[in-house]
Protein backbone atom coordinates (compact mmCIF):
# COMPACT_ATOMS: atom_id res chain seq x y z
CA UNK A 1 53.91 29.88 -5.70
CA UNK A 2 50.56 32.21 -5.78
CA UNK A 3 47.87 31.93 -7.85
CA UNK A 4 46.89 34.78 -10.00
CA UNK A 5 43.51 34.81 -7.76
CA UNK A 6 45.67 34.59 -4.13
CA UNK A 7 47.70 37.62 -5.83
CA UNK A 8 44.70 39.73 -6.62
CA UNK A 9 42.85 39.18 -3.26
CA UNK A 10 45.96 40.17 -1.43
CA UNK A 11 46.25 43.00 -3.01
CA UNK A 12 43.00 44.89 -3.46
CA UNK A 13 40.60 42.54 -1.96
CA UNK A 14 37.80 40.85 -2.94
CA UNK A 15 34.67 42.26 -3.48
CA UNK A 16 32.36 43.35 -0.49
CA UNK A 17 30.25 40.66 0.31
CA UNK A 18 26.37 41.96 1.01
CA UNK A 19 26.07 43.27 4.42
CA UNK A 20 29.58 44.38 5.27
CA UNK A 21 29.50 47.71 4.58
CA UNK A 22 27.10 48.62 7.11
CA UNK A 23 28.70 45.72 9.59
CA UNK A 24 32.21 46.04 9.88
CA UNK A 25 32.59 42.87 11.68
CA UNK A 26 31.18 40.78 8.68
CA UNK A 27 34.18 42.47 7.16
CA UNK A 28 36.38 40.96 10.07
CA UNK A 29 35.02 37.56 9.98
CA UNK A 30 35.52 37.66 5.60
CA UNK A 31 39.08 39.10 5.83
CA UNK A 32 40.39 35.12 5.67
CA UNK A 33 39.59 33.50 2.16
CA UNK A 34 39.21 29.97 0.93
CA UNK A 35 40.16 30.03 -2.51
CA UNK A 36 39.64 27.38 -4.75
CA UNK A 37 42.45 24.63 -5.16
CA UNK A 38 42.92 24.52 -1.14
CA UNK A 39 44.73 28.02 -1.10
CA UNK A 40 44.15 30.56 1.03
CA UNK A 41 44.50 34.67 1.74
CA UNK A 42 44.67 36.28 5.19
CA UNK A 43 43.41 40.12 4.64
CA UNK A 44 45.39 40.25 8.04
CA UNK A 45 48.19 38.29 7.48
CA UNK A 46 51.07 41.37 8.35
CA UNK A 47 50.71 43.63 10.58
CA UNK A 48 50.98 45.99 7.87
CA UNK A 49 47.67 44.25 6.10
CA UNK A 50 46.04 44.73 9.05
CA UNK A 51 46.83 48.40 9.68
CA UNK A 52 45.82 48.80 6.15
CA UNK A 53 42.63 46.80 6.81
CA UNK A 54 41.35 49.57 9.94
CA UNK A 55 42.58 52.30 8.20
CA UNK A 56 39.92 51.52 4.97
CA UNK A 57 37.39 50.93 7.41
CA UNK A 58 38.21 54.47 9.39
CA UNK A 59 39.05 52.27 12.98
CA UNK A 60 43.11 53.68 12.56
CA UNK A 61 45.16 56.49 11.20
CA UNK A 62 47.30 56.12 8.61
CA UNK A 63 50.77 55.24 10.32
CA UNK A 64 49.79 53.66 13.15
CA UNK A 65 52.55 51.43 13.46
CA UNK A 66 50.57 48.23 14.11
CA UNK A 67 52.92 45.61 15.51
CA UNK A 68 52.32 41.44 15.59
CA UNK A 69 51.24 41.64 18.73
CA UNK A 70 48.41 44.07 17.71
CA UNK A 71 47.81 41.99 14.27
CA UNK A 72 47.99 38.76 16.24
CA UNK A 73 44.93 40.47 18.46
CA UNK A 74 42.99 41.53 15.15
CA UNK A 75 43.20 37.96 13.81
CA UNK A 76 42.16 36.63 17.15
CA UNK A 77 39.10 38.56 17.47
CA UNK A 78 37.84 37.58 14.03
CA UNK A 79 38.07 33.99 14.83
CA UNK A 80 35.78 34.17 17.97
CA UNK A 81 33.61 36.24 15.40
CA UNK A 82 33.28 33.69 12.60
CA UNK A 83 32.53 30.97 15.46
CA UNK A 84 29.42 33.51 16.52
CA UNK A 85 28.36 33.90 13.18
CA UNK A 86 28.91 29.87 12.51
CA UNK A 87 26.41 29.23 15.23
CA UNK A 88 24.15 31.73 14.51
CA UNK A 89 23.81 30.09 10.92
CA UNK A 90 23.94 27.04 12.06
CA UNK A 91 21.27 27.58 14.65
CA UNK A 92 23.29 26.13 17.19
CA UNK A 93 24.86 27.97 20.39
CA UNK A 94 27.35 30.01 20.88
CA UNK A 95 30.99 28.58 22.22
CA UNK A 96 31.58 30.23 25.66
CA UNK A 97 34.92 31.37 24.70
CA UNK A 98 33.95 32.86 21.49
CA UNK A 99 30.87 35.58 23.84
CA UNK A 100 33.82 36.18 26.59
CA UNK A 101 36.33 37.13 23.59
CA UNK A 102 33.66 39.74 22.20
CA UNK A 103 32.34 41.48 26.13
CA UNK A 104 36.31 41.19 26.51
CA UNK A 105 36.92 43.47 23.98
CA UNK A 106 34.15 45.62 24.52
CA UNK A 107 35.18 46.22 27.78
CA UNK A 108 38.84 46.41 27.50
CA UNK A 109 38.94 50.04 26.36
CA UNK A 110 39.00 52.62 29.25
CA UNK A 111 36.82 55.45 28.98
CA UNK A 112 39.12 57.82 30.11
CA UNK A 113 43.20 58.40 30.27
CA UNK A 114 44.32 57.18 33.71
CA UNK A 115 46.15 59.04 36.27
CA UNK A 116 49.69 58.29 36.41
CA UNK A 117 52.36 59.62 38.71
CA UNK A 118 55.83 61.04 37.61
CA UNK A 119 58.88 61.01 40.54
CA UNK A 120 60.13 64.54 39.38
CA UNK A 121 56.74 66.14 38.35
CA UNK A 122 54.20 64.48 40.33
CA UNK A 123 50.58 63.55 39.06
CA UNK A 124 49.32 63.44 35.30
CA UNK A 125 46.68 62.18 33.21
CA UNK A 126 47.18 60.10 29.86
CA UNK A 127 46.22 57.20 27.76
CA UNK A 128 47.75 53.92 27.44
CA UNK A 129 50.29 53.30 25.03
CA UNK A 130 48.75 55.35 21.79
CA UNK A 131 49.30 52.43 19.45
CA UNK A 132 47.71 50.18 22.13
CA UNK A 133 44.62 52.35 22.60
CA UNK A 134 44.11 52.79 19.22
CA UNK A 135 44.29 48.46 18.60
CA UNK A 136 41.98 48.21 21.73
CA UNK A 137 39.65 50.99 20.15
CA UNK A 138 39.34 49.15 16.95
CA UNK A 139 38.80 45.63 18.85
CA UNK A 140 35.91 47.28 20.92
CA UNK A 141 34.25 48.92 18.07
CA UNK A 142 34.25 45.68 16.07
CA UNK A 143 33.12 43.53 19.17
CA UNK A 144 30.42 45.94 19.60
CA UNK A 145 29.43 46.08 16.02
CA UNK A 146 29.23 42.41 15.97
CA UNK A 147 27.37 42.12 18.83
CA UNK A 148 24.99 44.38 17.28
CA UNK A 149 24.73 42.51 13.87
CA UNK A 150 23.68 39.12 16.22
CA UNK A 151 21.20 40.97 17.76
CA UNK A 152 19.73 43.06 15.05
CA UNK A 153 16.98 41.98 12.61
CA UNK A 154 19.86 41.75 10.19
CA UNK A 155 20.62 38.18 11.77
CA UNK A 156 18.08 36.63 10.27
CA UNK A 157 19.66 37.42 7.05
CA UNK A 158 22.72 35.89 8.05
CA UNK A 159 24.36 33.20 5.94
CA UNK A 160 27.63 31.00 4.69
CA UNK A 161 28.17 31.62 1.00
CA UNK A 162 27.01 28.14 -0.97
CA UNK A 163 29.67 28.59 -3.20
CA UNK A 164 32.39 26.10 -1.55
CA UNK A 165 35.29 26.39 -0.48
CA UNK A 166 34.05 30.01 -0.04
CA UNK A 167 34.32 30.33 3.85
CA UNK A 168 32.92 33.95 4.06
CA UNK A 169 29.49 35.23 5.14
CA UNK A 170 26.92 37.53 4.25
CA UNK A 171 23.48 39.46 5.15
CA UNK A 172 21.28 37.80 2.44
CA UNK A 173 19.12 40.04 0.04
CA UNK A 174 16.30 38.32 -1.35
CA UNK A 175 17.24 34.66 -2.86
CA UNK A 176 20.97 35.55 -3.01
CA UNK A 177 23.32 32.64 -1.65
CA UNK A 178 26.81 33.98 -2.42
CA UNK A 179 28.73 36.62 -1.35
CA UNK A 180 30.19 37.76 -4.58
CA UNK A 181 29.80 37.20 -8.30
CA UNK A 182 32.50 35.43 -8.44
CA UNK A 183 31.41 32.76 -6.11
CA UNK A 184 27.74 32.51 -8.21
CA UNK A 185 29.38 32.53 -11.33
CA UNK A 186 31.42 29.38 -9.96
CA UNK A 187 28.90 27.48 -8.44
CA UNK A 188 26.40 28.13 -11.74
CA UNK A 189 29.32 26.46 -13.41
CA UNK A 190 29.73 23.87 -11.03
CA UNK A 191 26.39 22.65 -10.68
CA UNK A 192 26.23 22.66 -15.63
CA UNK A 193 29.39 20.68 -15.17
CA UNK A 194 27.65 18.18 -13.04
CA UNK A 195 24.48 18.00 -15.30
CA UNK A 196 26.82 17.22 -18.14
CA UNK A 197 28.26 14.57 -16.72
CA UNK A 198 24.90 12.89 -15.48
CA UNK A 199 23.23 13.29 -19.17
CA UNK A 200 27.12 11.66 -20.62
């Protein structure tokens, strides 16, 4: 059965943490939760969370018609992300697999609609599969954007949120350590609860 919390996340979300607004693929790499008690919440776990997931962030139209196949893609992608941003925290380098996975997807999207040949009418021009095209859109932009983030001055602002089992990330602003209120209000607690019982 789901905790209250599991429920809440799955259906609106948790809050932002700092930096994903201007980097979607923070977003990406936050969109599967730890929760306290060894639960967890996959922003991406249906294909219909996921299509809801680009929509919000303007990288689909409403009715896409994402299938698993496309969700399995999404979900894919963020894990080669959140091993790029592990490393980068971690100051240690990057898996091979995880930099193939992101020029992959930057790459995959064609710049223009191919020419295709009908028997009856001869030549034409058109895109892939529209649902396809769109996913493969979506994958590019947030390789790119991630790309970018590792890149940017912005890295050095990268960090994991010290609020275990919080797995997200965030773009530090001054002293902050966790990605949401939540996650400071828990650790504050955690760390009065262990003074407590050192003083008892």
């Amino acid at each position: 059965m789901r905790s209250m919390e599991e429920s809440v996340i799955e259906e609106a979300g948790p809050p932002p943490a700092p930096g994903e607004a201007e980097h979607p693929a923070l977003a990406l790499a936050n969109s599967a939760l730890a929760l306290p008690g060894g639960h967890t919440a996959d922003l991406l776990g249906t294909p219909a969370q996921a299509e809801q997931w680009l929509v919000q962030r303007d990288l689909a139209p409403e009715g896409t018609g994402l299938a698993e196949v496309c969700a399995t893609q999404l979900r894919s992608l963020r894990e080669q992300v959140r091993s790029l941003l592990a490393s980068r925290v971690a100051d240690q380098p990057a898996l091979p697999a995880a930099l193939t996975a992101i020029n992959d997807a930057m790459t995959r999207v064609p710049t223009a609609s191919l020419l295709l040949w009908d028997e009856k009418t001869g030549p034409y021009r058109a895109t892939p599969h529209p649902t396809t095209a769109i996913v493969e859109h979506a994958l590019a932009t947030l390789a790119a954007d991630a790309a970018d983030l590792l890149t940017s001055p912005d890295a050095t602002r990268l960090a994991a949120c010290a609020s275990p089992p919080c797995n997200r990330f965030l773009a530090r602003h001054g002293r902050r350590q966790w990605c949401s209120t939540r996650c400071g209000d828990r650790a504050r607690a955690a760390r009065a609860y262990a003074r407590r019982n050192a003083t008892d």
